[in-house]
N, C-alpha and C. Protein backbone atom coordinates (compact mmCIF):
# COMPACT_ATOMS: atom_id res chain seq x y z
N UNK A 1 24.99 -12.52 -17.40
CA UNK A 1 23.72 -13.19 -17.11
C UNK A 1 23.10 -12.67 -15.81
N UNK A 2 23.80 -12.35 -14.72
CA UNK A 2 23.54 -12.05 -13.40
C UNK A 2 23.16 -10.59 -13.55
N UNK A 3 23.44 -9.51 -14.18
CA UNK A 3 22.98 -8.07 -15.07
C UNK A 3 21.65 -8.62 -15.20
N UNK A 4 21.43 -9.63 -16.28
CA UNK A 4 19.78 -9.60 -17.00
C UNK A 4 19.55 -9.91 -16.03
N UNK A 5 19.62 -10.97 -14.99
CA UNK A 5 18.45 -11.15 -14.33
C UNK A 5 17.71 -10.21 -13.24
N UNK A 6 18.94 -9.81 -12.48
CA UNK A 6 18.89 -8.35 -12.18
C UNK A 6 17.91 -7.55 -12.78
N UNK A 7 17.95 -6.88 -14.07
CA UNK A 7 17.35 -5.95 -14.98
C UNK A 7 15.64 -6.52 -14.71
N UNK A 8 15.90 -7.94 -15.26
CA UNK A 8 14.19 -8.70 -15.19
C UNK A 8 13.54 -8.33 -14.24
N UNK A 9 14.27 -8.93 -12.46
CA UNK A 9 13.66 -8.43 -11.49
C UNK A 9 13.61 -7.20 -11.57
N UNK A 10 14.31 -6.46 -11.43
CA UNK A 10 14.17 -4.83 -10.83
C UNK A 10 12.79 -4.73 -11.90
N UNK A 11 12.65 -4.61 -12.94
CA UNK A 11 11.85 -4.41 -13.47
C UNK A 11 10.04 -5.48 -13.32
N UNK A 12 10.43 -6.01 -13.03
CA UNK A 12 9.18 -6.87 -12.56
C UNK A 12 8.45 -6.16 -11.01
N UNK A 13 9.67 -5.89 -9.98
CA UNK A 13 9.48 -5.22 -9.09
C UNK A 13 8.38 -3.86 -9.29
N UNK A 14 9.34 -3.35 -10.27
CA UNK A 14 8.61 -1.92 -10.22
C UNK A 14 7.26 -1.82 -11.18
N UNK A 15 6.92 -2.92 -11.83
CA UNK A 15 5.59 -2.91 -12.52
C UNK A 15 4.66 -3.31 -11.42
N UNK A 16 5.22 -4.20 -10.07
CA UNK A 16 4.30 -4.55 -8.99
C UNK A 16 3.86 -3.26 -8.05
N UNK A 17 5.34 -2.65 -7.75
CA UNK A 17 5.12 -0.69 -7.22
C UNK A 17 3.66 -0.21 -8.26
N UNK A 18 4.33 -0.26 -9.79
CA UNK A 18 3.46 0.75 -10.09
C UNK A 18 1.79 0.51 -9.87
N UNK A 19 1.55 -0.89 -9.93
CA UNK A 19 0.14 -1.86 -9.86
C UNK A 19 -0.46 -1.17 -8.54
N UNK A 20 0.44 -1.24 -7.51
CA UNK A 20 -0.46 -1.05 -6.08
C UNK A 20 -0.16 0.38 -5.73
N UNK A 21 0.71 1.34 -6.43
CA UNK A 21 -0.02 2.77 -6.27
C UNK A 21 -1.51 3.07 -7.53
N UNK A 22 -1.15 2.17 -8.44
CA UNK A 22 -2.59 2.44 -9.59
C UNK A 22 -3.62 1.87 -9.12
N UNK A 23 -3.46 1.06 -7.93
CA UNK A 23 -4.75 0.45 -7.41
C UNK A 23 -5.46 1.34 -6.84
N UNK A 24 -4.42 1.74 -5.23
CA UNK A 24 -4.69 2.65 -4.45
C UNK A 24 -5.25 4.43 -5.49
N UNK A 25 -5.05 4.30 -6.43
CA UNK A 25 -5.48 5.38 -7.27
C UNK A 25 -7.28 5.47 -7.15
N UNK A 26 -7.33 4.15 -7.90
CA UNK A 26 -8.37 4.17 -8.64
C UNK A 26 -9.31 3.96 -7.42
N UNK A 27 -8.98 3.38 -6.48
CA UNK A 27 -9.91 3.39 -5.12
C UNK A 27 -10.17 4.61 -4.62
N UNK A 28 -9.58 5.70 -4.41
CA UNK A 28 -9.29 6.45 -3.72
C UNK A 28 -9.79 7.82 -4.65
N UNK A 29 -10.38 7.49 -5.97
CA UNK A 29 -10.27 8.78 -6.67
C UNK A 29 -12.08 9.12 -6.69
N UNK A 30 -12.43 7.83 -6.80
CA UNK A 30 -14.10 7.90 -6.70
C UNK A 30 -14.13 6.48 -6.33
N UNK A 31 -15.78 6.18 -6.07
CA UNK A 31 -16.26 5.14 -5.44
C UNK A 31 -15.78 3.59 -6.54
N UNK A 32 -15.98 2.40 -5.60
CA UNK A 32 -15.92 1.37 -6.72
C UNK A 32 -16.91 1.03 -7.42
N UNK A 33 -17.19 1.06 -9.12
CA UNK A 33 -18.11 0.61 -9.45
C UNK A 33 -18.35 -1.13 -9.76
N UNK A 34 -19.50 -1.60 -10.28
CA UNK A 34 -19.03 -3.10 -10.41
C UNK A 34 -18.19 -3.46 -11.02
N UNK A 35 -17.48 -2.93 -11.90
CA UNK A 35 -16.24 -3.47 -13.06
C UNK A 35 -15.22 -3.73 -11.95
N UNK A 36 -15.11 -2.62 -11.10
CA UNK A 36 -14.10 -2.55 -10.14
C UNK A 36 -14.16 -3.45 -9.27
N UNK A 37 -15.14 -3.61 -8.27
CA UNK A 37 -15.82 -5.03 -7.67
C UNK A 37 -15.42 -6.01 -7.93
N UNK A 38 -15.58 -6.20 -9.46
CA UNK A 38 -15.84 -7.66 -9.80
C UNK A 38 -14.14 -7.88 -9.53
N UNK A 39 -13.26 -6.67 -9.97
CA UNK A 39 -12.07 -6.94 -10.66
C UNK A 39 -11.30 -7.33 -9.07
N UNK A 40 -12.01 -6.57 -7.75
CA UNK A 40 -11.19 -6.81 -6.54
C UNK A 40 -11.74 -8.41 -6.06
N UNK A 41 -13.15 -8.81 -6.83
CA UNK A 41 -13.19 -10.41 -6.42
C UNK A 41 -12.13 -11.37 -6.72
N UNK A 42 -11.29 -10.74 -8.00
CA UNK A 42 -10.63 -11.90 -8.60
C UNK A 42 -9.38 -11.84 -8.16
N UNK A 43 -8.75 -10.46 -7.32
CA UNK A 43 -6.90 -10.42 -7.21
C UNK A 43 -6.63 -12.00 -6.50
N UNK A 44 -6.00 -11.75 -6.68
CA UNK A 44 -4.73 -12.89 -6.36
C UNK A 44 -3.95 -12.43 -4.80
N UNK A 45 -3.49 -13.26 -3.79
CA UNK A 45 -3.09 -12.69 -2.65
C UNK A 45 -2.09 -13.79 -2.33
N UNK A 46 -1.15 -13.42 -1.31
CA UNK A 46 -0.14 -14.09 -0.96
C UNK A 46 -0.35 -14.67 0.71
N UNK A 47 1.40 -14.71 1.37
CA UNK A 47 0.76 -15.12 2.57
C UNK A 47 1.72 -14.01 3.36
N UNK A 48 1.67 -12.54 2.57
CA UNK A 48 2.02 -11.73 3.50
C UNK A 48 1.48 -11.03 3.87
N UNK A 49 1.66 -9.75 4.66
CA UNK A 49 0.21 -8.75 5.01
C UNK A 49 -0.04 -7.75 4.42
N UNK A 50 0.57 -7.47 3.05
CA UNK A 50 -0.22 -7.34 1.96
C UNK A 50 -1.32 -8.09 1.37
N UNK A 51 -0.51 -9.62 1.39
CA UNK A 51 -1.59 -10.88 0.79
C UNK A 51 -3.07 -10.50 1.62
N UNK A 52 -2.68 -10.34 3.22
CA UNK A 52 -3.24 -10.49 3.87
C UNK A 52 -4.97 -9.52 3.48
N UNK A 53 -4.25 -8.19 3.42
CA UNK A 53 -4.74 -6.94 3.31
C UNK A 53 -5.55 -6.85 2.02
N UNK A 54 -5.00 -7.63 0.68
CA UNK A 54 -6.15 -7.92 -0.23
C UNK A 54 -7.21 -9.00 0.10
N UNK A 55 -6.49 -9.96 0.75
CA UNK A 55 -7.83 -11.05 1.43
C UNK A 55 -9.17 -10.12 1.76
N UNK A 56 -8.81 -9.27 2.68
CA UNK A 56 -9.68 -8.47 3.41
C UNK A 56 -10.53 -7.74 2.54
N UNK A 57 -9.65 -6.98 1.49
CA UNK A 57 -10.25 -6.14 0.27
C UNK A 57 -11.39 -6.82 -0.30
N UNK A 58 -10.34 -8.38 -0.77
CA UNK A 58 -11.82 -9.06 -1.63
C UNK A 58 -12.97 -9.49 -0.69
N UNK A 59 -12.89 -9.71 0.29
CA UNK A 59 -13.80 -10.19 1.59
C UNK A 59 -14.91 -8.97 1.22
N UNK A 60 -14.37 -7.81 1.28
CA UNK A 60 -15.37 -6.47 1.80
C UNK A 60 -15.83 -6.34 0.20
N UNK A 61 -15.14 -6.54 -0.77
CA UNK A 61 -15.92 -6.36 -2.36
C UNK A 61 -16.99 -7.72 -2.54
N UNK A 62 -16.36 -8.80 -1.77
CA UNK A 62 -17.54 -9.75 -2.03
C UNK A 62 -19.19 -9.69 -1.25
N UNK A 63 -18.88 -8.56 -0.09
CA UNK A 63 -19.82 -8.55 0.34
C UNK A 63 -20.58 -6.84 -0.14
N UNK A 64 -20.14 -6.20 -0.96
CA UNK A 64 -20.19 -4.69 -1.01
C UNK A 64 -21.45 -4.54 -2.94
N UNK A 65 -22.42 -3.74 -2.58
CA UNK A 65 -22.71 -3.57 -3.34
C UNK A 65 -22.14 -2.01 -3.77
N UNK A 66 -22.62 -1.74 -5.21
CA UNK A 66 -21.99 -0.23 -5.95
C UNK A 66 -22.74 0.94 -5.17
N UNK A 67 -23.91 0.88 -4.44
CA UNK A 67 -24.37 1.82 -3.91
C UNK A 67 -23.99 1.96 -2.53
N UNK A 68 -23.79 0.94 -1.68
CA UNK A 68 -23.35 1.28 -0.42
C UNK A 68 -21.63 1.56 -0.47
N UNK A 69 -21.26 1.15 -1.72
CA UNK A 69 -19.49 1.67 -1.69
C UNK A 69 -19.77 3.24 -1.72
N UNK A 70 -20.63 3.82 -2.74
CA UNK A 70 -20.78 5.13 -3.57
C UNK A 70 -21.12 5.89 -1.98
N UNK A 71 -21.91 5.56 -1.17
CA UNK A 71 -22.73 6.06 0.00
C UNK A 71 -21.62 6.64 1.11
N UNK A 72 -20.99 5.19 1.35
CA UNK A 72 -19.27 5.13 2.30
C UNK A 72 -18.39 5.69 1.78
N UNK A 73 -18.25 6.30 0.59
CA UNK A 73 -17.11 6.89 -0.36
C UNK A 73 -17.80 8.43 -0.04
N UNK A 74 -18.41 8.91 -0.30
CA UNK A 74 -19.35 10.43 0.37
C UNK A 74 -19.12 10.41 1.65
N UNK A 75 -19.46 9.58 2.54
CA UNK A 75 -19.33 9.64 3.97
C UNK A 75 -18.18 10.09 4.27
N UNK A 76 -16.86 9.38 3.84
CA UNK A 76 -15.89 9.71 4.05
C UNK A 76 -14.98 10.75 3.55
N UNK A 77 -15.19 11.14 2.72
CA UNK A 77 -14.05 12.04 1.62
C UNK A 77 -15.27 13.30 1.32
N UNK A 78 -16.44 13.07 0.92
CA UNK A 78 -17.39 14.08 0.67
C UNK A 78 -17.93 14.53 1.94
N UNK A 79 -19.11 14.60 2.19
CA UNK A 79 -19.79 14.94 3.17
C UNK A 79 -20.70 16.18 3.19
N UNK A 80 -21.39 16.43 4.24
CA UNK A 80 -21.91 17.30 3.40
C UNK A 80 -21.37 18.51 4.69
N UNK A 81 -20.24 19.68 3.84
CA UNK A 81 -19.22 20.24 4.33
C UNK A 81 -18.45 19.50 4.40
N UNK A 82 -18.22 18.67 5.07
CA UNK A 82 -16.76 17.84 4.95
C UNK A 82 -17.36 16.27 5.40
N UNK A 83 -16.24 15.69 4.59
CA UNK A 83 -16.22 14.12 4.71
C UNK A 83 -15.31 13.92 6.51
N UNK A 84 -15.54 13.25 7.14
CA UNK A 84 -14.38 11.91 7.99
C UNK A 84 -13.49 12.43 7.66
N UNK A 85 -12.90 12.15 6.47
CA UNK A 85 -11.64 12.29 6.02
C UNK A 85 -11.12 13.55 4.86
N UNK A 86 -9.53 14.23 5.09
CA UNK A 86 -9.96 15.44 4.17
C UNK A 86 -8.15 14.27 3.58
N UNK A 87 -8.59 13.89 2.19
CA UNK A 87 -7.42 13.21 1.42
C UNK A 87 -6.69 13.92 0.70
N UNK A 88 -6.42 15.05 1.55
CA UNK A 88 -5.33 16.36 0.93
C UNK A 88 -3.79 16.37 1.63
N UNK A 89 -2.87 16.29 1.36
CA UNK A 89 -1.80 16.72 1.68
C UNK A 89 -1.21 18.18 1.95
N UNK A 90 -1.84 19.22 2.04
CA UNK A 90 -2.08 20.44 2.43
C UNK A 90 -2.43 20.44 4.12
N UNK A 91 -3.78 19.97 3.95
CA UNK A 91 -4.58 19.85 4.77
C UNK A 91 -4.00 19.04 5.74
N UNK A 92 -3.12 17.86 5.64
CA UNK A 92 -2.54 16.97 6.89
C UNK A 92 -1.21 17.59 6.84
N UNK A 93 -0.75 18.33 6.33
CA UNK A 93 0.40 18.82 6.81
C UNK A 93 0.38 20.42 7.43
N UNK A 94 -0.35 21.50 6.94
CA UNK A 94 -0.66 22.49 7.54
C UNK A 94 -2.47 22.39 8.29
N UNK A 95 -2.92 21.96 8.09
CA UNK A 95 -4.58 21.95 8.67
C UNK A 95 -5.50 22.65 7.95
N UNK A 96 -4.66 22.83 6.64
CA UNK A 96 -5.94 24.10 6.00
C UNK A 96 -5.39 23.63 4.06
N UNK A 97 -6.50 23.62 3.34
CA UNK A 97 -6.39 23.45 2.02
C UNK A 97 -5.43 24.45 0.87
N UNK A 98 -5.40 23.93 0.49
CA UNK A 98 -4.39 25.03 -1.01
C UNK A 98 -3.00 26.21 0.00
N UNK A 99 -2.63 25.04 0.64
CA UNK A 99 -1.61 25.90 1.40
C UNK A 99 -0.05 25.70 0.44
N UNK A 100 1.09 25.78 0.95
CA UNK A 100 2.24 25.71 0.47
C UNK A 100 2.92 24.48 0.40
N UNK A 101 2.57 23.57 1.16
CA UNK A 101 2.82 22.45 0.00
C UNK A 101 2.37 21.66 -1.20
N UNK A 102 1.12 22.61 -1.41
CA UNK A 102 0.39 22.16 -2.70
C UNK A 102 1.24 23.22 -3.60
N UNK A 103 1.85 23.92 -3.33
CA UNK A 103 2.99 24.80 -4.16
C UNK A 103 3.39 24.75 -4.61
N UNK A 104 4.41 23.79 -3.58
CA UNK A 104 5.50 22.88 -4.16
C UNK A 104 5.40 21.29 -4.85
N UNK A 105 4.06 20.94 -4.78
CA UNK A 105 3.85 19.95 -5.18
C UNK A 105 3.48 20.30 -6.45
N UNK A 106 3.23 21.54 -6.99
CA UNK A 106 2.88 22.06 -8.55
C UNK A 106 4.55 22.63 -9.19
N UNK A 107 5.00 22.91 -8.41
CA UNK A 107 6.46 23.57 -9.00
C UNK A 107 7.30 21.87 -9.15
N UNK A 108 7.04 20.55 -8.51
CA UNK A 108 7.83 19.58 -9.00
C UNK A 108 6.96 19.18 -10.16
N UNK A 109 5.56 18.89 -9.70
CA UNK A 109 4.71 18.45 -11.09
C UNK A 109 4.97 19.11 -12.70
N UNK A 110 5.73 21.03 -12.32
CA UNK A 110 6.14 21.25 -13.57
C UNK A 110 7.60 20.79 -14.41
N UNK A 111 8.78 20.62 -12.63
CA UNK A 111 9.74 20.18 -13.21
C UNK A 111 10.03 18.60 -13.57
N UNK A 112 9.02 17.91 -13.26
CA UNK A 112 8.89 16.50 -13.76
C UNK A 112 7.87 16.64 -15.00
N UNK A 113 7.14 17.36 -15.39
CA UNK A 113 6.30 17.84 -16.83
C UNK A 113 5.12 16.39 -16.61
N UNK A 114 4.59 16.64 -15.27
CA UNK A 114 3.16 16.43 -14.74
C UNK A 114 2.26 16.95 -15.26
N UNK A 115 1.43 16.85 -15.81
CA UNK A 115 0.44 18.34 -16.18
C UNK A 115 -1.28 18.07 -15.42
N UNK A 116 -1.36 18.64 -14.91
CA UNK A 116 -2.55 18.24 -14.04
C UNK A 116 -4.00 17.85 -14.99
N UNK A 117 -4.62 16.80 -14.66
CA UNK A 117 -5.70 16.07 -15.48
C UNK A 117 -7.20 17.52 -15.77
N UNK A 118 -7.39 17.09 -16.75
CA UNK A 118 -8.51 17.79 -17.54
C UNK A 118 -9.61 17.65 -16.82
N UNK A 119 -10.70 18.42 -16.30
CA UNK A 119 -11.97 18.29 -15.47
C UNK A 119 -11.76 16.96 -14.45
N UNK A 120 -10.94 17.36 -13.85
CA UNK A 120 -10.69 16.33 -11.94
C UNK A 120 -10.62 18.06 -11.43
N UNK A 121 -11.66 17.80 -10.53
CA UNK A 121 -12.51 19.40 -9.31
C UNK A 121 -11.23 19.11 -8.36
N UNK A 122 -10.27 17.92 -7.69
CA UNK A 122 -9.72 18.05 -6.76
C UNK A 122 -7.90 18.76 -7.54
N UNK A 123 -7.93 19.12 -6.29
CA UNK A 123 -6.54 19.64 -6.15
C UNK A 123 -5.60 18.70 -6.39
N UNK A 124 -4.35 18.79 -6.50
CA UNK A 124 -3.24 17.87 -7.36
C UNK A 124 -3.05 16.97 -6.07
N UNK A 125 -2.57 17.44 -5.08
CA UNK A 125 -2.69 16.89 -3.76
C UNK A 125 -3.56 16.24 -3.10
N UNK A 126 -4.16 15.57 -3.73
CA UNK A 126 -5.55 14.38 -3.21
C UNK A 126 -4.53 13.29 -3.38
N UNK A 127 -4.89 12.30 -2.50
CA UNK A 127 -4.09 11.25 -2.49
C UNK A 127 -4.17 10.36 -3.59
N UNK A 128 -5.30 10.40 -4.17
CA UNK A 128 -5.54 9.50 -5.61
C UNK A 128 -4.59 10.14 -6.49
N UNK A 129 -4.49 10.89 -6.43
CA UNK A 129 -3.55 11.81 -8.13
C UNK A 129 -2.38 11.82 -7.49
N UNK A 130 -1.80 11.71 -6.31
CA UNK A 130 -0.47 11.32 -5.89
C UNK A 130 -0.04 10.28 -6.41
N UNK A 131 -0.93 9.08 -5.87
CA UNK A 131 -0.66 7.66 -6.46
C UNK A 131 -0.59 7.79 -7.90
N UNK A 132 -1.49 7.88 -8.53
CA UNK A 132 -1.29 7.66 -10.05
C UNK A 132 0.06 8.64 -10.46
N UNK A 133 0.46 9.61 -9.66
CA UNK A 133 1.46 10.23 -10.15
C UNK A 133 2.63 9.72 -9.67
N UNK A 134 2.76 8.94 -8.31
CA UNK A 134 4.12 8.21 -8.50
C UNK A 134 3.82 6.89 -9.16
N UNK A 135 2.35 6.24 -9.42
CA UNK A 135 3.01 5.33 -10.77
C UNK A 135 3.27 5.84 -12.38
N UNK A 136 3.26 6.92 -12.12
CA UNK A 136 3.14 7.10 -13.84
C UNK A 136 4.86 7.49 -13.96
N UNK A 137 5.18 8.12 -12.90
CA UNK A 137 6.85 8.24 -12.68
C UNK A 137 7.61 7.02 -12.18
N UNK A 138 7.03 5.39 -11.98
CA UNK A 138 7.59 4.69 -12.35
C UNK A 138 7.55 3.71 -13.93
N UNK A 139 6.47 4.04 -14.51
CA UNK A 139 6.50 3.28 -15.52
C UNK A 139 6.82 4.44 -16.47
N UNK A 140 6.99 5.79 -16.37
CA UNK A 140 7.70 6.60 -17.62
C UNK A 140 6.42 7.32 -18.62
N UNK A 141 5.02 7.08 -17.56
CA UNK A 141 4.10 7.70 -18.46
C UNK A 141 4.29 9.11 -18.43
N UNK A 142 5.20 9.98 -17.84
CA UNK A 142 5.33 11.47 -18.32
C UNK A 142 6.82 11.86 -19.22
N UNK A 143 7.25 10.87 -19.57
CA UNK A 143 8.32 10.57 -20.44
C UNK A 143 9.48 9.45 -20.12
N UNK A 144 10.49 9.30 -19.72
CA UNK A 144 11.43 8.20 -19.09
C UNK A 144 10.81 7.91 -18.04
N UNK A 145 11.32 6.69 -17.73
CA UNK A 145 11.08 6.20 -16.05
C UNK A 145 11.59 7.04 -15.32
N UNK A 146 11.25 7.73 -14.46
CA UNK A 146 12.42 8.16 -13.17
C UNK A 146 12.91 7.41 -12.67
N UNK A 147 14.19 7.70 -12.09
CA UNK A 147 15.07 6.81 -11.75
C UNK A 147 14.67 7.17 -10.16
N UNK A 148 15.47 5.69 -9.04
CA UNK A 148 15.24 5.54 -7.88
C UNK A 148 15.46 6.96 -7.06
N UNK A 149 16.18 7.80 -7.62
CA UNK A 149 16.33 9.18 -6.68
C UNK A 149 15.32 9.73 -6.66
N UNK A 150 14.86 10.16 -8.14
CA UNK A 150 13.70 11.19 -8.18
C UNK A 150 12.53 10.41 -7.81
N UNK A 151 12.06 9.27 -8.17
CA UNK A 151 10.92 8.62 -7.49
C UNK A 151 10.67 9.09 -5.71
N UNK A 152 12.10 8.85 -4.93
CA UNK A 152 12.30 8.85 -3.86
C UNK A 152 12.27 10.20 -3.14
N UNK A 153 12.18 11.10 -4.10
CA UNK A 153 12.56 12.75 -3.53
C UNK A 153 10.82 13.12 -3.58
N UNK A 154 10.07 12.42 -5.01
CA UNK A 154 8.66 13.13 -4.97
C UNK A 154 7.78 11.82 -3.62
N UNK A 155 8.26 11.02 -3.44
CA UNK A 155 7.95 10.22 -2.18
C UNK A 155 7.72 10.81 -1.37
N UNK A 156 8.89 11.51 -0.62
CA UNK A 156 9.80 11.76 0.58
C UNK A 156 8.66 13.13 0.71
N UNK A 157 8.22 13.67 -0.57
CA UNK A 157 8.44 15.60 -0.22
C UNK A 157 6.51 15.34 -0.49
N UNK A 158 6.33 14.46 -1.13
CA UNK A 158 4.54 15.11 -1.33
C UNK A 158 3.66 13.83 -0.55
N UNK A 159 4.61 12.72 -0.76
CA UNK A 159 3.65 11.32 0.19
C UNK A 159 4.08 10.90 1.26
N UNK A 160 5.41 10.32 1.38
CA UNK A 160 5.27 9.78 2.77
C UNK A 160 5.29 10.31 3.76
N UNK A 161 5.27 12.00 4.07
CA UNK A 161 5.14 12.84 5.13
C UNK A 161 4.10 12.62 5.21
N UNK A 162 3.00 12.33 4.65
CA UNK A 162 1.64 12.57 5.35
C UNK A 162 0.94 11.55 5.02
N UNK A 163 0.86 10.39 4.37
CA UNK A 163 0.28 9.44 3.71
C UNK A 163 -0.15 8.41 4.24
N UNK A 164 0.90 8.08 5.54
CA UNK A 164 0.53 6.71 6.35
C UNK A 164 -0.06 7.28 7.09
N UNK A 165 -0.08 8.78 7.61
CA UNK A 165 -1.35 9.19 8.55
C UNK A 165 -2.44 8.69 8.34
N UNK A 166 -2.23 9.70 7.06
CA UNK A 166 -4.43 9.01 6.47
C UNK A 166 -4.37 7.73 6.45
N UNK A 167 -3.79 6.89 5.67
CA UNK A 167 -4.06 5.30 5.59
C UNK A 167 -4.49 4.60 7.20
N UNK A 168 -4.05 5.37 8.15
CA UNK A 168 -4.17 4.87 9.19
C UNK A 168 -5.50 5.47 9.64
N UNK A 169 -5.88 6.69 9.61
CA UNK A 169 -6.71 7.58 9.98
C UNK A 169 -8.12 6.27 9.37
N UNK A 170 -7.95 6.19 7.83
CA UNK A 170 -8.83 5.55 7.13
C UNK A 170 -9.08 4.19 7.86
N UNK A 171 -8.23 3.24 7.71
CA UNK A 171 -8.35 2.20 8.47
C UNK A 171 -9.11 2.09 9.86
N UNK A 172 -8.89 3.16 10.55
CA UNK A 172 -9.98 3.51 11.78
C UNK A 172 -11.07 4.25 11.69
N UNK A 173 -11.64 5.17 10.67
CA UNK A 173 -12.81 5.70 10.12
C UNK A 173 -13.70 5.00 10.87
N UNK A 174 -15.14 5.21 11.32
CA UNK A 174 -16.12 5.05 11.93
C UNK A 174 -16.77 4.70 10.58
N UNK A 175 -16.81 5.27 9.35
CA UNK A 175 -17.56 4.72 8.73
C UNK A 175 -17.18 3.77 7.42
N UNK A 176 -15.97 3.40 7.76
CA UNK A 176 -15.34 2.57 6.73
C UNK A 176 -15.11 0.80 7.17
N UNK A 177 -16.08 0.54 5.97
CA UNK A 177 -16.37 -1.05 6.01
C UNK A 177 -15.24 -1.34 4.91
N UNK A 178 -16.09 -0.98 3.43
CA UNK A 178 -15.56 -1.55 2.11
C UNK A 178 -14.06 -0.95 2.37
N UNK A 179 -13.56 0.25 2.69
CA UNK A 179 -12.61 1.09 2.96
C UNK A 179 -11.70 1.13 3.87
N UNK A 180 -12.27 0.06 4.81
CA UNK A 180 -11.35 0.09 5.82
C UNK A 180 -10.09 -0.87 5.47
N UNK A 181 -10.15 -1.74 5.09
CA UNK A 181 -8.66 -2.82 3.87
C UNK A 181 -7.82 -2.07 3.23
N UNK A 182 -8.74 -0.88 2.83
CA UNK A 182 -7.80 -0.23 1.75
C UNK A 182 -7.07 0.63 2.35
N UNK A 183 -7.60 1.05 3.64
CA UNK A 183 -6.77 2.31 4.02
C UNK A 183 -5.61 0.61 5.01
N UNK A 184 -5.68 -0.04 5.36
CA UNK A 184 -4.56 -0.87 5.59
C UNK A 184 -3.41 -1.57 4.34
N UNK A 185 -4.39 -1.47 3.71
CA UNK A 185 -3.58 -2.03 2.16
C UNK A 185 -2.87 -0.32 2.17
N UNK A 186 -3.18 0.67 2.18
CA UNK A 186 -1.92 1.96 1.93
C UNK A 186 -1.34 1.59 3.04
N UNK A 187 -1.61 1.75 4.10
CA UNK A 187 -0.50 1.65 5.28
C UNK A 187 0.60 0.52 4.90
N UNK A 188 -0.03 -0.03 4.91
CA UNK A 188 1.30 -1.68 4.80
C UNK A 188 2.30 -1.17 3.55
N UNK A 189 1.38 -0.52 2.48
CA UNK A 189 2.15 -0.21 0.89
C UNK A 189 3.32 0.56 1.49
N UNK A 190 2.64 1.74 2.22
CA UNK A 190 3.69 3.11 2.10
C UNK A 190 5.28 2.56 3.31
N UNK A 191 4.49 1.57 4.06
CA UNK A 191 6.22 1.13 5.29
C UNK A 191 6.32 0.27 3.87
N UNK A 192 6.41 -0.11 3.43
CA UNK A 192 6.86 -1.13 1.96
C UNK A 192 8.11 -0.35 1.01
N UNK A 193 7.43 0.89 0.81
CA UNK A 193 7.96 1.87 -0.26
C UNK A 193 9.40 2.51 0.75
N UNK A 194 8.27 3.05 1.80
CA UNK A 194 9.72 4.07 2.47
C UNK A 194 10.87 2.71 2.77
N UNK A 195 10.80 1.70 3.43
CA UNK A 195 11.88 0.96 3.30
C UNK A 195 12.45 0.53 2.53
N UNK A 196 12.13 0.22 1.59
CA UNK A 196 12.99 -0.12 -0.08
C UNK A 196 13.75 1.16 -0.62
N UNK A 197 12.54 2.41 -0.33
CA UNK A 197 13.70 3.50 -1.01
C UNK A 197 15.00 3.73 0.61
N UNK A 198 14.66 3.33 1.42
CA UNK A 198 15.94 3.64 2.84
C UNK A 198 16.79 2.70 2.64
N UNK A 199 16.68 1.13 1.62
CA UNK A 199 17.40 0.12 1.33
C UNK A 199 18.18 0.65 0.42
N UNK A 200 17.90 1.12 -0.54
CA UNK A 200 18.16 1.59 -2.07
C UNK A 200 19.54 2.45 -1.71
N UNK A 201 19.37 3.31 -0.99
CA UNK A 201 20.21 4.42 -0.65
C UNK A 201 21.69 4.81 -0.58
């Protein structure tokens, strides 16, 4: 009995992992539209600083229309030459784009049988297609679940070296209102993740 319940949690756990890297996805990949809006009016929050950190989220969606998100989402990540922010893992780890750890982040994407998405202009290494790629390697959307090692190795080697930078970088952006929660909602996520996988161990 103490097995199942075990099994229940662990598994309840990791559908909550996979939820708040698919969040951080879908934020992070393009602007919010109203579906999205509406959907950050309704989360649900706790009384930790995660809870905290969606409070804030829905605060800034309740006050955020689709054009000034779309405007602050260019400001930051687009720009014209460059955004505020460059949401590459190349780029925060060497200072320059399509370098060698986008390399190696294509040589695991082949040995985990990742296959990079159909007309997406960014590189695999944008932080949005990270996220959706370590949730899709916890819920088994590229075949089995990965288990806690390999989750923890594509962690270790393509996100958390450089990930709480930006989240932090973001969170202090000059021009991030709607965005500024979210880049605290990654920060809080990623000390969340790296300590559970340093628990796990």
């Amino acid at each position: 009995m103490a097995a199942v319940l075990q099994a229940q949690q662990a598994a309840e756990e990791d559908r909550l992992r996979a939820g708040w890297y698919s969040l951080l996805a879908r934020l992070l990949a393009a602007p919010a539209d109203d579906e999205v809006i509406a959907v950050l009016r309704g989360l649900g929050d706790d009384e930790t600083e995660l809870g905290a950190a969606l409070r804030a989220l829905k605060a800034a969606a309740g006050a955020a229309s689709p054009s000034a998100v779309e405007q602050e989402f260019f400001d930051l990540f687009v720009g014209v030459g460059q955004g505020e922010l460059v949401p590459y893992g190349s780029y925060y780890l060497t200072g320059f784009l399509h370098e060698k750890p986008l390399a190696r982040l294509r040589d695991d994407m082949a040995a985990l049988r990742i296959a990079r998405s159909e007309g997406v202009p960014e590189s695999e290494d944008h932080i949005a297609a990270l996220c959706d790629m370590m949730a899709g390697l916890i819920t088994g959307a590229f075949g089995a679940p990965a288990d806690l090692a390999t989750q923890r190795k594509f962690f270790d080697d393509h996100i958390g070296c450089w990930a709480p930078r930006f989240f932090e970088n973001l969170e202090a952006a000059p021009s991030a209102a709607f965005y500024m929660p979210v880049g605290t909602l990654g920060r809080l996520f990623m000390a969340v993740e790296s300590q559970a996988f340093e628990m796990a161990a």
